[in-house]
Every structure is written in C-alpha cells, then in structure tokens.
N, C-alpha and C. Protein backbone atom coordinates (compact mmCIF):
# COMPACT_ATOMS: atom_id res chain seq x y z
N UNK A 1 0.84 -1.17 0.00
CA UNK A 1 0.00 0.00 0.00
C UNK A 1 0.89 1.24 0.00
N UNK A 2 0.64 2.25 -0.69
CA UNK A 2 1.49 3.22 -1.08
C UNK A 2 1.32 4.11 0.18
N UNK A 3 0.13 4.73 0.72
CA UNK A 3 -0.33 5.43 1.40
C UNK A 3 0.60 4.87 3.06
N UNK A 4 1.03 3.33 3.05
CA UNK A 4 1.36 3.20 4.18
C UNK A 4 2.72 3.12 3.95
N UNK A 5 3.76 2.88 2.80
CA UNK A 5 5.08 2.93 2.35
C UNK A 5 5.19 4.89 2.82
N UNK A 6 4.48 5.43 2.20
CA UNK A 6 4.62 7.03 2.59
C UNK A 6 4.43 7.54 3.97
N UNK A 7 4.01 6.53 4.98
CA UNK A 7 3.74 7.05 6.47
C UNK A 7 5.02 6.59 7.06
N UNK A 8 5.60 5.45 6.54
CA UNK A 8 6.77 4.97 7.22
C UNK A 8 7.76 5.90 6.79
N UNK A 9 8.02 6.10 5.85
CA UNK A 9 9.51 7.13 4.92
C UNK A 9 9.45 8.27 6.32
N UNK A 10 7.74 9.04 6.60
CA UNK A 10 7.93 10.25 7.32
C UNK A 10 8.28 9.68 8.67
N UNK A 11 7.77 8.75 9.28
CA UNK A 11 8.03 8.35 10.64
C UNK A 11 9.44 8.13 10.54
N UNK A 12 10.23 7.38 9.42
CA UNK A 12 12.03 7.00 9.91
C UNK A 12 12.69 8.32 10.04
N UNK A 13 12.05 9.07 8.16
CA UNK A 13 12.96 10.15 8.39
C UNK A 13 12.99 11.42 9.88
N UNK A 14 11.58 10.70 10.62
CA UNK A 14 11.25 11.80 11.71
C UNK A 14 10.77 13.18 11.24
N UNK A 15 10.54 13.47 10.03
CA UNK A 15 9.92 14.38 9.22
C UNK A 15 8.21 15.16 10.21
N UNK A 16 8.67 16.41 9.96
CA UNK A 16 7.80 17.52 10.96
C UNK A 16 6.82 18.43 9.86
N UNK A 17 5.60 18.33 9.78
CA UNK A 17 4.92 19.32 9.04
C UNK A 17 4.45 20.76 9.98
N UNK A 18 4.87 21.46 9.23
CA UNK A 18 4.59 22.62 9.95
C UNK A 18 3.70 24.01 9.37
N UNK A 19 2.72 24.34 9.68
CA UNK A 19 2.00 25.34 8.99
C UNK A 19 1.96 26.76 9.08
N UNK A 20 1.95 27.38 8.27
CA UNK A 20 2.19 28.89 8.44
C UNK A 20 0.95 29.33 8.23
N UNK A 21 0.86 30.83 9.15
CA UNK A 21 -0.86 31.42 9.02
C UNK A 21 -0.17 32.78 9.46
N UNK A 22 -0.78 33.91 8.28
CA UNK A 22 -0.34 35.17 8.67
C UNK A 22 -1.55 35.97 9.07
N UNK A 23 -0.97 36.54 9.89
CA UNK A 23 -1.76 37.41 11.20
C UNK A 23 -3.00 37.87 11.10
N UNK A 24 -3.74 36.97 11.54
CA UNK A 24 -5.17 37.13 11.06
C UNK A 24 -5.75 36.83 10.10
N UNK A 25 -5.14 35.98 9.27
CA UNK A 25 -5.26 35.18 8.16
C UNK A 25 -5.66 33.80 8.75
N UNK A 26 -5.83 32.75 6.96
CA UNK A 26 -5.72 31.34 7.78
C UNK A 26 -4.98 30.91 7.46
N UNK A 27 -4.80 29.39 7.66
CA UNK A 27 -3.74 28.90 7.66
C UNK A 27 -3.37 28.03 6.32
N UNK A 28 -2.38 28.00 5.92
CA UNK A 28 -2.04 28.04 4.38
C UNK A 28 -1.84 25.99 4.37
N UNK A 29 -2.42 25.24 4.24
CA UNK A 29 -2.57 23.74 4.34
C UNK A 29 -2.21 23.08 2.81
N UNK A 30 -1.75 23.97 1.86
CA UNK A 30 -1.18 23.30 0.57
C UNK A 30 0.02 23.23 0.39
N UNK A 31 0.94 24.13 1.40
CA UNK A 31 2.36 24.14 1.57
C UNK A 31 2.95 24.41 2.85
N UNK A 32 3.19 23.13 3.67
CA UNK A 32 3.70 22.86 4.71
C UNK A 32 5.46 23.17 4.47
N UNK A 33 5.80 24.28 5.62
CA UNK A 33 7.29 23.61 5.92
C UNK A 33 7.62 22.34 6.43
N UNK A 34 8.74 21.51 5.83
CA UNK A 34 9.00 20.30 6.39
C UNK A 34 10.25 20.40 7.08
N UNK A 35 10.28 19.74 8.51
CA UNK A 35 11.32 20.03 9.11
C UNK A 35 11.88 18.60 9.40
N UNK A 36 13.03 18.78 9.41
CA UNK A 36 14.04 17.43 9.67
C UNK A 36 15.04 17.68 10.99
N UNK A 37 15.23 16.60 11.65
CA UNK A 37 16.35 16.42 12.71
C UNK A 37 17.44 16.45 11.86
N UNK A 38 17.64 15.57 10.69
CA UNK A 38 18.99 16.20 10.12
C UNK A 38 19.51 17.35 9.35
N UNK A 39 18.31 18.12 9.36
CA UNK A 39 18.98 19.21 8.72
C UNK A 39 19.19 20.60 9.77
N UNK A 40 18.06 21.20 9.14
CA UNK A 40 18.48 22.45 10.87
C UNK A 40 17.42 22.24 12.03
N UNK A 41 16.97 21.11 12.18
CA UNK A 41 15.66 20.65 13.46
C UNK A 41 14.76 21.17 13.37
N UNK A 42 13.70 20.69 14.43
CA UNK A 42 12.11 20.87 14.39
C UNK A 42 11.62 21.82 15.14
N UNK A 43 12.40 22.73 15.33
CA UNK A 43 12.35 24.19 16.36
C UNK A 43 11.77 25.25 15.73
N UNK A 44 11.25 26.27 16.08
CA UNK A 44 10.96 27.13 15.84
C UNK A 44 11.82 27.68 14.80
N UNK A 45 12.78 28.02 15.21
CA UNK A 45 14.01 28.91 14.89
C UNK A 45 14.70 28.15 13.05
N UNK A 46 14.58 27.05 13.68
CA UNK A 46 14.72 25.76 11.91
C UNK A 46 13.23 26.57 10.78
N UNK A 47 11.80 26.55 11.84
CA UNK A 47 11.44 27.04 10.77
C UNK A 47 11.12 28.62 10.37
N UNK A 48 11.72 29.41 11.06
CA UNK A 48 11.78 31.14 10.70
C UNK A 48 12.83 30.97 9.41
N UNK A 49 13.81 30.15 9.58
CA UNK A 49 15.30 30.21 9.14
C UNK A 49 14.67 29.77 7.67
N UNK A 50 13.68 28.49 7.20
CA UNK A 50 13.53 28.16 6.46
C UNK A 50 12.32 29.21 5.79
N UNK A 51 12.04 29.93 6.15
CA UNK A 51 11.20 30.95 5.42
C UNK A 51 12.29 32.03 4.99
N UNK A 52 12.73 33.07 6.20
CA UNK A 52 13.76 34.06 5.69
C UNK A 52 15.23 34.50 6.77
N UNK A 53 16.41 34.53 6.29
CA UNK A 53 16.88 34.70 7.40
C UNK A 53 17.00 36.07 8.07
N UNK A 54 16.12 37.01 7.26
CA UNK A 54 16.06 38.70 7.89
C UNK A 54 14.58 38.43 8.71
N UNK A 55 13.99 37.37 8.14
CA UNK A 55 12.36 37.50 9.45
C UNK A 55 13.51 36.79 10.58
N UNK A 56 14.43 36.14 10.70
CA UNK A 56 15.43 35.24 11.79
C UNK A 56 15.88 36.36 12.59
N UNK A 57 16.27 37.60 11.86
CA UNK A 57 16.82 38.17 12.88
C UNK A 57 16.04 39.36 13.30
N UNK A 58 14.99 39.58 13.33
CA UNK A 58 14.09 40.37 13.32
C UNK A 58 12.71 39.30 14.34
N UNK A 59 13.02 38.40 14.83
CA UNK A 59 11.59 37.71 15.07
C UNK A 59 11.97 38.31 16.47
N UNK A 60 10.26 37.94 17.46
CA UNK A 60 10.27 38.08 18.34
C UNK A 60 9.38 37.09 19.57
N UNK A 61 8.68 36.40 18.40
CA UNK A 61 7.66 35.33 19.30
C UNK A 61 6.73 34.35 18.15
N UNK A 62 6.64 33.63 18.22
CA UNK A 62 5.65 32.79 17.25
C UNK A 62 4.60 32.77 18.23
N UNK A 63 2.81 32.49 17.42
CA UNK A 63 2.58 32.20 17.80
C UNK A 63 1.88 30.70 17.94
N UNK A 64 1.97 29.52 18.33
CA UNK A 64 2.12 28.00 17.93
C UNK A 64 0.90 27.77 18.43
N UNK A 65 0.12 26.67 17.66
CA UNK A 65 -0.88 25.37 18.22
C UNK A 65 -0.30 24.16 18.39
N UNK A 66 -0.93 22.88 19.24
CA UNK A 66 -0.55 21.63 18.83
C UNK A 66 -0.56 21.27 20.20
N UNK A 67 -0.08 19.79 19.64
CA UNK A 67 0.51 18.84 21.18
C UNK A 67 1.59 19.22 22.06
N UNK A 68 2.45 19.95 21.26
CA UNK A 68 3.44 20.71 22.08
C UNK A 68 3.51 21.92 23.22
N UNK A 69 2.24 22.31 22.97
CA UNK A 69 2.08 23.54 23.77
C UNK A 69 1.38 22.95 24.95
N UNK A 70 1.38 23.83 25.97
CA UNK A 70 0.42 23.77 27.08
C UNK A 70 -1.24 24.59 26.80
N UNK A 71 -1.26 25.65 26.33
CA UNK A 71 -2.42 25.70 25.98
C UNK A 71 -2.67 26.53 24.58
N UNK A 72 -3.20 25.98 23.86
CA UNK A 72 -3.37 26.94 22.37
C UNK A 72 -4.43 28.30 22.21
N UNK A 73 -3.89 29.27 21.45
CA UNK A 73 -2.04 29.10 21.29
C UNK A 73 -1.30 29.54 22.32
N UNK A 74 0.12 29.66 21.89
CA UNK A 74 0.86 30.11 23.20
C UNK A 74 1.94 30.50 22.27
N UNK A 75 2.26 31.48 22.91
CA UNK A 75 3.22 32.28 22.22
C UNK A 75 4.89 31.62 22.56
N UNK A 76 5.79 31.64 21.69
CA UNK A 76 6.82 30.72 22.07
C UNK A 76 7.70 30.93 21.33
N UNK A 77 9.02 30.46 21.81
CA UNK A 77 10.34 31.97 21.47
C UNK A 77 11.20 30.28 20.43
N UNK A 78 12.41 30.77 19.85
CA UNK A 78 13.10 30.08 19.23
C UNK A 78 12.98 28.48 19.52
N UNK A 79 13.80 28.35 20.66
CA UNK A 79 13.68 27.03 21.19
C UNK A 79 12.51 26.07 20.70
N UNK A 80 11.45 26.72 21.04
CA UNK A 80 10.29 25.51 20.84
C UNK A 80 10.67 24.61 20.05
C-alpha cells in the first residue's frame, strides 16, 4: 500500500509538518514547511530560518498550536 510505504519514509525520516498562518489570516494547508532532525531541526528557529533569514533576525515570538504547547495558542520563542 502506497499510502502506508509514505507514512513509514515520514516516521524513519522523523519528518515535521509545519503550517504557516499570517496574522489574522488562515492557515495556508497546501504548503507545509517540512522540518528534519537532520537538517536544521524541528524548532521554531529551523522554521523562521527556512522561510527568511532577515524575518530570523528580526523575530520576536511565534505564535504555535498543537501537542506541544500547554495551551493553544501560546506564544513561544526560538527554542520551541
């Protein structure tokens, strides 16, 4: 089954989908950033970097949903 050959590739590679939504907008679900442990990680900061590196040095807070947070949203600095 193809659909389950393609769930395993993302689970080995540890592969992270991540969605972008601008400010007061929604959220854009046809083009996920994909984040990898081997490349620059699944952090915040991996994905500012992979959009621009002048929004990198200019950021000041994301604001995130998900399993990761304590309560959605929550505002959350590089690290995450």
């Amino acid at each position: 089954n193809l659909d389950y050959l393609l769930e395993r590739i993302w689970d080995e590679l540890a592969l992270v989908r991540v969605y972008t939504k601008p400010k007061g907008g929604q959220p854009d679900f046809e083009e996920p950033l994909v984040l990898s442990h081997l490349r620059h990680g699944i952090d915040v900061e991996a994905a500012v970097q992979d959009i621009s590196t002048q929004l990198l040095r200019d950021f000041n807070y994301a604001t995130v949903w998900g399993t990761s947070t304590k309560h959605n949203p929550m505002r959350a600095g590089l690290k995450h």
